[in-house]
N, C-alpha and C. Protein backbone atom coordinates (compact mmCIF):
# COMPACT_ATOMS: atom_id res chain seq x y z
N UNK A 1 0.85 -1.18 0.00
CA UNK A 1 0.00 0.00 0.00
C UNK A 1 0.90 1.24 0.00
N UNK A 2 1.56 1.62 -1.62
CA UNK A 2 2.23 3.11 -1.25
C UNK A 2 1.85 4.13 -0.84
N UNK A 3 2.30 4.56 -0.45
CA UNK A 3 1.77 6.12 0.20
C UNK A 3 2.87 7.35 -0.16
N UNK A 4 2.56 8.29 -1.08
CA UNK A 4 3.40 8.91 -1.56
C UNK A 4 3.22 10.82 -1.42
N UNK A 5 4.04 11.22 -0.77
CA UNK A 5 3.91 12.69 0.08
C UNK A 5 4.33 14.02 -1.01
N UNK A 6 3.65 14.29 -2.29
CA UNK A 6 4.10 15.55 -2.63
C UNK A 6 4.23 17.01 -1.85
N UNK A 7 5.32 17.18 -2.00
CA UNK A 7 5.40 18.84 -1.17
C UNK A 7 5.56 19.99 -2.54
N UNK A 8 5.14 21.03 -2.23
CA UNK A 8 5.15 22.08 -3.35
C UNK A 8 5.05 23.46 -3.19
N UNK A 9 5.75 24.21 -3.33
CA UNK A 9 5.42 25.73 -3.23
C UNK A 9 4.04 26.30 -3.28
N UNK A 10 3.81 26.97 -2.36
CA UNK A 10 2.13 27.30 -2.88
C UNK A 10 1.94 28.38 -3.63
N UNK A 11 2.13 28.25 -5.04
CA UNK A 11 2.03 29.06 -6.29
C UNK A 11 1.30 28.65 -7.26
N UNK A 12 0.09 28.04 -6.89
CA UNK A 12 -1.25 28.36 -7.45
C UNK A 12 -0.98 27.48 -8.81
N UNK A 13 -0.88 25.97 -7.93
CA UNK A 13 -0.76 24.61 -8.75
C UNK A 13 -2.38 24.56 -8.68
N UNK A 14 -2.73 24.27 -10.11
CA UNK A 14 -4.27 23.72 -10.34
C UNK A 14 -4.62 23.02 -10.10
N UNK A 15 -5.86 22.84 -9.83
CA UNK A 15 -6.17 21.55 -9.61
C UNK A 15 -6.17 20.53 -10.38
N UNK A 16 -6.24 21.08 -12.17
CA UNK A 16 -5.73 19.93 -13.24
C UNK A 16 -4.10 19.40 -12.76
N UNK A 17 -3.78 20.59 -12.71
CA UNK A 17 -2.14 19.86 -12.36
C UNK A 17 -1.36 18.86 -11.53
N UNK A 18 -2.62 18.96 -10.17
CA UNK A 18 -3.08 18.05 -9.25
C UNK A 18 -3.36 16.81 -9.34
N UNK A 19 -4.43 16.50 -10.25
CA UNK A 19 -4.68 15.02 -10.84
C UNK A 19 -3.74 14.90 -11.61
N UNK A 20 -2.82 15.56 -12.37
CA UNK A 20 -2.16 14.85 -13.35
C UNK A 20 -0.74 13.99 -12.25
N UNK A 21 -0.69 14.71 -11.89
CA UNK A 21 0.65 14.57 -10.22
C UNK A 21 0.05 13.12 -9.95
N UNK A 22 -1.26 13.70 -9.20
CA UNK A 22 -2.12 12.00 -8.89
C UNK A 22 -1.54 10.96 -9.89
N UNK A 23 -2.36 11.42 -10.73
CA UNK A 23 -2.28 9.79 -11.75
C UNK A 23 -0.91 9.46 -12.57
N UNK A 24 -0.20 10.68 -12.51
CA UNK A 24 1.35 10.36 -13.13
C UNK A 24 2.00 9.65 -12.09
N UNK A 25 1.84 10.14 -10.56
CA UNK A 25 2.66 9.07 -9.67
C UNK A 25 1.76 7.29 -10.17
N UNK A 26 0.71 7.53 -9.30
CA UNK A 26 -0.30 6.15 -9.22
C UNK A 26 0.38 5.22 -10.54
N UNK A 27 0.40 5.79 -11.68
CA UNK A 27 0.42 5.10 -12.71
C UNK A 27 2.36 4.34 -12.76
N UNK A 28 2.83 5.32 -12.42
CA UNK A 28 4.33 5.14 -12.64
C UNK A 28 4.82 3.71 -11.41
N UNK A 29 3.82 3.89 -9.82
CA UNK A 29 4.00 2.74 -9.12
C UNK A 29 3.74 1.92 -9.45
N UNK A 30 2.32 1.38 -10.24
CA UNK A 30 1.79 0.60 -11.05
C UNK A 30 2.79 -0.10 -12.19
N UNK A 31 3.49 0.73 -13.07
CA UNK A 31 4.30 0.36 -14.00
C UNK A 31 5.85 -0.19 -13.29
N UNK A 32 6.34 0.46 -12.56
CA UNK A 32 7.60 0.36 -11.99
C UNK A 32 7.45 -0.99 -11.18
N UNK A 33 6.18 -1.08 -10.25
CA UNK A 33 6.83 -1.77 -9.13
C UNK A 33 5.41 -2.63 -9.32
N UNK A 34 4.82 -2.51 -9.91
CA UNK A 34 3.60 -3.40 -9.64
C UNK A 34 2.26 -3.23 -8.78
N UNK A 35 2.38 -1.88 -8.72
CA UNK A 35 1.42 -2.01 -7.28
C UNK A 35 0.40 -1.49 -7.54
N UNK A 36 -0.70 -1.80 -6.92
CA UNK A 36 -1.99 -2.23 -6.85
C UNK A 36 -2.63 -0.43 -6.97
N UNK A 37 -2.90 0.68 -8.60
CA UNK A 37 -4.01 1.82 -7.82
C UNK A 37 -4.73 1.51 -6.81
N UNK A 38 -5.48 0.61 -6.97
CA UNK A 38 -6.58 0.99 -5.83
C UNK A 38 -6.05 1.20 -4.28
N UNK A 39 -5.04 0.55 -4.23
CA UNK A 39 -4.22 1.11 -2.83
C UNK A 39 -3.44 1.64 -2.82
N UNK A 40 -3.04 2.87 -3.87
CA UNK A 40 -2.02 3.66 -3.82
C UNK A 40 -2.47 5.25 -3.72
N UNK A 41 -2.21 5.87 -2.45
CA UNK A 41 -2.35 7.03 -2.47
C UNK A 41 -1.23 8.27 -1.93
N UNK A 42 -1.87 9.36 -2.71
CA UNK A 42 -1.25 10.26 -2.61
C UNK A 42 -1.88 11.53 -2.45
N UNK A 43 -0.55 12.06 -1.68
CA UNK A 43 -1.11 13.28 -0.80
C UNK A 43 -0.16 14.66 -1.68
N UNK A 44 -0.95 15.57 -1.77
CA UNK A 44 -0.45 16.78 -1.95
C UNK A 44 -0.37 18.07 -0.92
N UNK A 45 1.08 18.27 -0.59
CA UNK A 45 1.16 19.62 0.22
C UNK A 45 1.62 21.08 -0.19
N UNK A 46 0.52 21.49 -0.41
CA UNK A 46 1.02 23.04 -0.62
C UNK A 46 1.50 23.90 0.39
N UNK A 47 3.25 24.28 0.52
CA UNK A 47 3.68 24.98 1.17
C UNK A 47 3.98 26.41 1.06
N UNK A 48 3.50 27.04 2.22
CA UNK A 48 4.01 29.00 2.07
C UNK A 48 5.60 29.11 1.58
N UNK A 49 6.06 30.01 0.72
CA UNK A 49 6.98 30.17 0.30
C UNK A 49 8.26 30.31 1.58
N UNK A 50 7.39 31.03 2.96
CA UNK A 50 8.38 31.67 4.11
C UNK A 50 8.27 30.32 4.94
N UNK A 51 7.96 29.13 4.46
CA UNK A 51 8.02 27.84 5.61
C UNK A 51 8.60 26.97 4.74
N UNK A 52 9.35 27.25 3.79
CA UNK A 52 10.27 26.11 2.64
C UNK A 52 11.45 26.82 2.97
N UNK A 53 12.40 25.81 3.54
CA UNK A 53 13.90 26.85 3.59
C UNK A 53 15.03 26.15 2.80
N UNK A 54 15.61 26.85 2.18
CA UNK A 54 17.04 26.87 0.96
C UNK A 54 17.82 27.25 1.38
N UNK A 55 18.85 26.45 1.34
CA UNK A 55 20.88 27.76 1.71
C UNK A 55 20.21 28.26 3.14
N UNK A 56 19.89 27.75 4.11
CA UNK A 56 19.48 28.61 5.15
C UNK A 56 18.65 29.95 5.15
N UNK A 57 18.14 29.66 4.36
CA UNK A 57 16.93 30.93 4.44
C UNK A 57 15.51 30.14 3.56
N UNK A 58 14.24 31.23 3.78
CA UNK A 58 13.06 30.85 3.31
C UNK A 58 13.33 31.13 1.87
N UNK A 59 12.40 30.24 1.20
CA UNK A 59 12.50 30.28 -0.52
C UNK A 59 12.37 31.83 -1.26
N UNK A 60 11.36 32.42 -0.50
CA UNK A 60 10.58 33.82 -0.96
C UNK A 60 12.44 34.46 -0.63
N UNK A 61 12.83 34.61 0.06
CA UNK A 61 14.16 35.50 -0.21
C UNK A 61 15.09 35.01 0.00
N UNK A 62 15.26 33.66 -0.67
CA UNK A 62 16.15 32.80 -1.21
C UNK A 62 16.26 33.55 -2.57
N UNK A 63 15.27 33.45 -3.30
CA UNK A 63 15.08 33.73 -4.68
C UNK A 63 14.90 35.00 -4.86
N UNK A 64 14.70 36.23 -4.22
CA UNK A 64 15.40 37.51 -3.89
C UNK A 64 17.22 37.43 -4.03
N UNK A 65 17.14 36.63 -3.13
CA UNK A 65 19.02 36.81 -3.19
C UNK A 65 19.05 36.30 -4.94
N UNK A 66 18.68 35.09 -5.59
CA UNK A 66 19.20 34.71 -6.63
C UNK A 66 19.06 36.09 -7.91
N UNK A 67 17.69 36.58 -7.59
CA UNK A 67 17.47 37.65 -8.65
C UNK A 67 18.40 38.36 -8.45
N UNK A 68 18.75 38.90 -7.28
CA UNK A 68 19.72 39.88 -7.16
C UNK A 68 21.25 39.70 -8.03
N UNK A 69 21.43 38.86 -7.48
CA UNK A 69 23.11 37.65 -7.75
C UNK A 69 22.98 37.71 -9.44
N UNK A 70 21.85 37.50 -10.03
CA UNK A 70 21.64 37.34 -11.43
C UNK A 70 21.86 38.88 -12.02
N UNK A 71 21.08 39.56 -11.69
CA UNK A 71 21.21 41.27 -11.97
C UNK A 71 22.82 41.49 -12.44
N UNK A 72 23.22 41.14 -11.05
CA UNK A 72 25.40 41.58 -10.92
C UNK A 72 25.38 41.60 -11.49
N UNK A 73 25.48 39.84 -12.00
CA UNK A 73 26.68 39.24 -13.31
C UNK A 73 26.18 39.51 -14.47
N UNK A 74 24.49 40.00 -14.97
CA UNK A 74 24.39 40.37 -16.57
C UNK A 74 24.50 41.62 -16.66
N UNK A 75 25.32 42.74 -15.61
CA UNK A 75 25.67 43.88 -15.64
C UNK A 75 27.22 44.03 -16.82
């Protein structure tokens, strides 16, 4: 019975995008390993950008620093 934990930025993943996640995992356990959809589920977590942390800091100004860093060097 897999049980499989997506985590994700919460940036306004659809809900099509959602089932496709669903059934692209479900299907891939199915193909890979044999296992049974009907007992394979999966969970989706949408996380705040300031509760995902990178390089020691939150993503939201993680990726502040990268824009910045990017700016420099195409100066």
């Amino acid at each position: 019975m897999p049980y499989v934990n997506i985590k994700v930025t919460k940036e306004g993943v659809t809900r099509e995008q959602k089932t496709q996640l669903i059934k692209g995992v479900t299907d891939l356990l199915r193909d890979v390993l044999g296992k049974d959809p009907a007992t394979t589920f999966v969970v989706i977590d949408e996380v705040e950008l300031t509760d995902w942390g990178v390089g020691g800091t939150n993503v939201e100004d993680w990726r502040k620093q990268q824009a910045q860093a990017r700016a420099h060097t195409s100066t």
